[in-house]
PDB file of N, CA and C in Angstrom:
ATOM      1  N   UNK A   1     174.787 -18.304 133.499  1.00  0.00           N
ATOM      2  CA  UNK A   1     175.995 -17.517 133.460  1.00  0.00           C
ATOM      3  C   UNK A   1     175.690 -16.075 133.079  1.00  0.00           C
ATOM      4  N   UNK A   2     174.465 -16.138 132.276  1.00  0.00           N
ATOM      5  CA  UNK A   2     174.465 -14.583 132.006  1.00  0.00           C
ATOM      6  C   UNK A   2     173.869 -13.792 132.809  1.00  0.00           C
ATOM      7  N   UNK A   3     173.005 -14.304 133.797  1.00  0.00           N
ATOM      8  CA  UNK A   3     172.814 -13.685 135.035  1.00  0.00           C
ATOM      9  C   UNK A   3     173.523 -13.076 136.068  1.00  0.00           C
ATOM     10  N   UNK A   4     174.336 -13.873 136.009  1.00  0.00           N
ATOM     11  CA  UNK A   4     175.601 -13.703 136.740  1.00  0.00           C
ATOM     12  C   UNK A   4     176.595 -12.454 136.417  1.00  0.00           C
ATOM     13  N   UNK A   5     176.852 -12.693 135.198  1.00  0.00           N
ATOM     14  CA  UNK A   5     177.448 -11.703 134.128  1.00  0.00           C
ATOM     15  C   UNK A   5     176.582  -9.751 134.514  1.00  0.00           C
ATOM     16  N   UNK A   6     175.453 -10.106 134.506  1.00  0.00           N
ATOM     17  CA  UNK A   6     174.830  -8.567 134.154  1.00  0.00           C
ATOM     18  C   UNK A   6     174.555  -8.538 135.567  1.00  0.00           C
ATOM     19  N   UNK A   7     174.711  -9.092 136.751  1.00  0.00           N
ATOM     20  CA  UNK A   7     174.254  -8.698 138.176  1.00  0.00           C
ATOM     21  C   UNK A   7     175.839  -7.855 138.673  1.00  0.00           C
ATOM     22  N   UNK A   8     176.717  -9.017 138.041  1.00  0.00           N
ATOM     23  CA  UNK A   8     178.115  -8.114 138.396  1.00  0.00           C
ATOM     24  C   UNK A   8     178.320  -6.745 137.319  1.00  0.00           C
ATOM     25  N   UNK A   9     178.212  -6.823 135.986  1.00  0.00           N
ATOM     26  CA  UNK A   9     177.874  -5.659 136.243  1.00  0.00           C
ATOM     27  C   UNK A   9     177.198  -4.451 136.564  1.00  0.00           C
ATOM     28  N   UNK A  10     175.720  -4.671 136.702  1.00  0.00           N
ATOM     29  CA  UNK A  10     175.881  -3.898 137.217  1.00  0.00           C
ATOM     30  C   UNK A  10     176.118  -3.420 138.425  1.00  0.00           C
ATOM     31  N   UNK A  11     176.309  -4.400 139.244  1.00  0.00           N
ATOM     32  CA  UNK A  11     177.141  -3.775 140.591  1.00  0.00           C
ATOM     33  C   UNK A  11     178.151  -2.814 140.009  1.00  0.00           C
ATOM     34  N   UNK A  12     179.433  -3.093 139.216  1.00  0.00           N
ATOM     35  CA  UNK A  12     180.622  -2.229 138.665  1.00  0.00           C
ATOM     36  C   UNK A  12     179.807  -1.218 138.460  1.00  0.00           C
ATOM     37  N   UNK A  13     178.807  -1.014 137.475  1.00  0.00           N
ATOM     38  CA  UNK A  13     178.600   0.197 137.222  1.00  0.00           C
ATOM     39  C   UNK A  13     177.944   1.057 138.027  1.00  0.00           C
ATOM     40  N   UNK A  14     177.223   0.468 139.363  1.00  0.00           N
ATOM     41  CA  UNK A  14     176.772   1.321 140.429  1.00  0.00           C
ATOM     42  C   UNK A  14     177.646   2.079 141.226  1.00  0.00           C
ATOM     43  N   UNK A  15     178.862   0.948 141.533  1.00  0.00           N
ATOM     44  CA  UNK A  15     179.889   1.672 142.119  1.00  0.00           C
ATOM     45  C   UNK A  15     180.451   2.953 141.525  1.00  0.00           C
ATOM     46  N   UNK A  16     181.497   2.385 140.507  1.00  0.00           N
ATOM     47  CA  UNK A  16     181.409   3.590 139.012  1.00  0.00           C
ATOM     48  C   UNK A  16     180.593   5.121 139.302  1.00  0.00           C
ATOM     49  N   UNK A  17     179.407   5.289 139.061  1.00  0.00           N
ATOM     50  CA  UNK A  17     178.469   6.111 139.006  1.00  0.00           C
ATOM     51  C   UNK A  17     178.263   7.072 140.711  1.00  0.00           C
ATOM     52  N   UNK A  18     178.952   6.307 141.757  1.00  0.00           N
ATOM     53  CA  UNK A  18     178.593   6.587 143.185  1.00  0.00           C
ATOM     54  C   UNK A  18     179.924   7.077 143.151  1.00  0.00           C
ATOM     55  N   UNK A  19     180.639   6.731 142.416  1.00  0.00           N
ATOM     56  CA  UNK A  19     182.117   7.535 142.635  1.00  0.00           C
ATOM     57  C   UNK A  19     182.650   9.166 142.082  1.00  0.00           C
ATOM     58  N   UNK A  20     181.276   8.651 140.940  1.00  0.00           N
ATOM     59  CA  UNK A  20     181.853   9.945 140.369  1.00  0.00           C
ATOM     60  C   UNK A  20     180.624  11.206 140.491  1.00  0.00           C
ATOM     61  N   UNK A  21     179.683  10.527 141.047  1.00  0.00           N
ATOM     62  CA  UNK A  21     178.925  12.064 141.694  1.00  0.00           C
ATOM     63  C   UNK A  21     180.110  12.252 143.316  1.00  0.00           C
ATOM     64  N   UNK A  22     180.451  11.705 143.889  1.00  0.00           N
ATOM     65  CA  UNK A  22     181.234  11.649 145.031  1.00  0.00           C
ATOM     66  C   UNK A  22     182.358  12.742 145.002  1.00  0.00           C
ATOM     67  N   UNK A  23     182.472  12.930 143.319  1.00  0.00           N
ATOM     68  CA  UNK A  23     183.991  13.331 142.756  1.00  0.00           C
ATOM     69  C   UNK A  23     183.979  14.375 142.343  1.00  0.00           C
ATOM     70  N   UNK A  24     182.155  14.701 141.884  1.00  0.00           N
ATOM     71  CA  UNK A  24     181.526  15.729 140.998  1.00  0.00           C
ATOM     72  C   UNK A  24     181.795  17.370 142.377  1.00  0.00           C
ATOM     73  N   UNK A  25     182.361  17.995 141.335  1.00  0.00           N
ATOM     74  CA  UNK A  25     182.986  19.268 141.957  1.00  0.00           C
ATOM     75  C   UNK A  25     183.994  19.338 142.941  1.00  0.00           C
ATOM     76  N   UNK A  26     185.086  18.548 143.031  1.00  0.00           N
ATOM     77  CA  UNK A  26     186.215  18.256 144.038  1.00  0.00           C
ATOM     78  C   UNK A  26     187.155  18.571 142.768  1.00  0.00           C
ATOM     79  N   UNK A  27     188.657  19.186 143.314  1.00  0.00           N
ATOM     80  CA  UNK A  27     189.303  19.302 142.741  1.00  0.00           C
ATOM     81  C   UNK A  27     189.952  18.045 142.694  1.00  0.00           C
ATOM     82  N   UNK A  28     191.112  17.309 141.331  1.00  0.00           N
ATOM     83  CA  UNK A  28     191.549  16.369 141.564  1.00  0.00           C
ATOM     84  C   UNK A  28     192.909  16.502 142.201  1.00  0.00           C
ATOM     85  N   UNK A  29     192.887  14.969 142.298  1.00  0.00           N
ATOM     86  CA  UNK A  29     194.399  14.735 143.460  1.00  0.00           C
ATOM     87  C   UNK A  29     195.383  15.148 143.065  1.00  0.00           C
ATOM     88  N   UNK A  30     195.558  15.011 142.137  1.00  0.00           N
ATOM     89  CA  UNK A  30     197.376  15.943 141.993  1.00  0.00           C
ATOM     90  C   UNK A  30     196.939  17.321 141.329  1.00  0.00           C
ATOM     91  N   UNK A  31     196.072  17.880 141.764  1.00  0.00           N
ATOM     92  CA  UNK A  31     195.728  19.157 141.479  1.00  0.00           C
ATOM     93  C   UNK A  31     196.563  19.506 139.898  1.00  0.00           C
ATOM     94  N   UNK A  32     196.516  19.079 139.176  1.00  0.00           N
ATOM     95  CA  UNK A  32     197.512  19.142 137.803  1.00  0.00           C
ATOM     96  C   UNK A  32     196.675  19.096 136.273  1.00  0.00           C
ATOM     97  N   UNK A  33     195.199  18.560 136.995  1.00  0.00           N
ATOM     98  CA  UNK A  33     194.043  18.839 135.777  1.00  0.00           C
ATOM     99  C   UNK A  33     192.955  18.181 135.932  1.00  0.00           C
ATOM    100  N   UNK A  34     192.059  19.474 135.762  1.00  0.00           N
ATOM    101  CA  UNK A  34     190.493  19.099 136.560  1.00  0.00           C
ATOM    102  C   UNK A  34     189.490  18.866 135.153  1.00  0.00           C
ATOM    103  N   UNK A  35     189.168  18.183 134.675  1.00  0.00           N
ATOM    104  CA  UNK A  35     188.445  18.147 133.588  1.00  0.00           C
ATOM    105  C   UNK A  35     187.039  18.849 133.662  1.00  0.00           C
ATOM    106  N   UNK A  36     186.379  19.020 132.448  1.00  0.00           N
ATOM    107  CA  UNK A  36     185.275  19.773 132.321  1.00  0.00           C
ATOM    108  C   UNK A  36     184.207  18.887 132.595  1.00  0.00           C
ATOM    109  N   UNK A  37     183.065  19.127 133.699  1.00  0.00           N
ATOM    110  CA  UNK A  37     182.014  17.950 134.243  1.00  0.00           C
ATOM    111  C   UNK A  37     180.913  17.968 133.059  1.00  0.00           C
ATOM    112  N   UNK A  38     180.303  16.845 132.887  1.00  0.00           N
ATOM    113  CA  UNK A  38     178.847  16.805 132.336  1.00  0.00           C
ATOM    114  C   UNK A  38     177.792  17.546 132.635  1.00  0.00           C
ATOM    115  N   UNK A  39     176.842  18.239 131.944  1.00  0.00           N
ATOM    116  CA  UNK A  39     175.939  18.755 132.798  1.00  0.00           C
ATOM    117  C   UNK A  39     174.834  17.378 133.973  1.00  0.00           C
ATOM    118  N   UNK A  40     175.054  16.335 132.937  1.00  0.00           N
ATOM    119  CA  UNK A  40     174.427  15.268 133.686  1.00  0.00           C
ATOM    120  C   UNK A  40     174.968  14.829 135.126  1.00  0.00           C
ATOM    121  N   UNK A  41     176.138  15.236 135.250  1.00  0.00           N
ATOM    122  CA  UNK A  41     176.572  14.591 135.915  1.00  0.00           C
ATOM    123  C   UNK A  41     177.021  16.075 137.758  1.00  0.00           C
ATOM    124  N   UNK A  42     176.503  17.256 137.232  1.00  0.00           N
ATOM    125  CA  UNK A  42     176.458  18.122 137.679  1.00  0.00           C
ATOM    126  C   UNK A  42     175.065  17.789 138.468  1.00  0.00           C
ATOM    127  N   UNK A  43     174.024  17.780 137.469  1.00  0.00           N
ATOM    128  CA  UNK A  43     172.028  17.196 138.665  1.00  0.00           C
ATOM    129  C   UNK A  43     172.210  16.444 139.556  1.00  0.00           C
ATOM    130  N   UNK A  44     173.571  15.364 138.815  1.00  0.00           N
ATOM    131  CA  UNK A  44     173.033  14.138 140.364  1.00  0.00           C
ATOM    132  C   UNK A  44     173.171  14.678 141.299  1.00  0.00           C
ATOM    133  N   UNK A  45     174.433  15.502 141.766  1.00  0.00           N
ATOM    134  CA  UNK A  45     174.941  16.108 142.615  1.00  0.00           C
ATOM    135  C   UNK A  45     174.024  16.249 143.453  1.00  0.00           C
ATOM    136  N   UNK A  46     173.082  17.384 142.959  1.00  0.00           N
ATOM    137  CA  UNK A  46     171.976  18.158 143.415  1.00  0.00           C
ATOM    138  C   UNK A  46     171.072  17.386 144.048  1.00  0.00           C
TER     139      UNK A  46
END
């Protein structure tokens, strides 16, 4: 079971992580508040 457990997540957290370089420098959807990015999360980009 605990195999199971840590394969799903980390699938979640791959997805997660592919979403938010995806997201990294886009304004958001209701244009109403863009939060301040990570610098970490600024490299993946790159």
């Amino acid at each position: 079971m605990n195999k199971i457990q840590n394969a799903l997540l980390k699938k979640i957290a791959g997805v997660g992580k592919s979403a938010a370089v995806k997201a990294a420098g886009a304004a958001s959807w209701g244009c109403c508040h863009q939060p301040k990015e990570p610098k970490a999360l600024q490299n993946l980009k790159k």
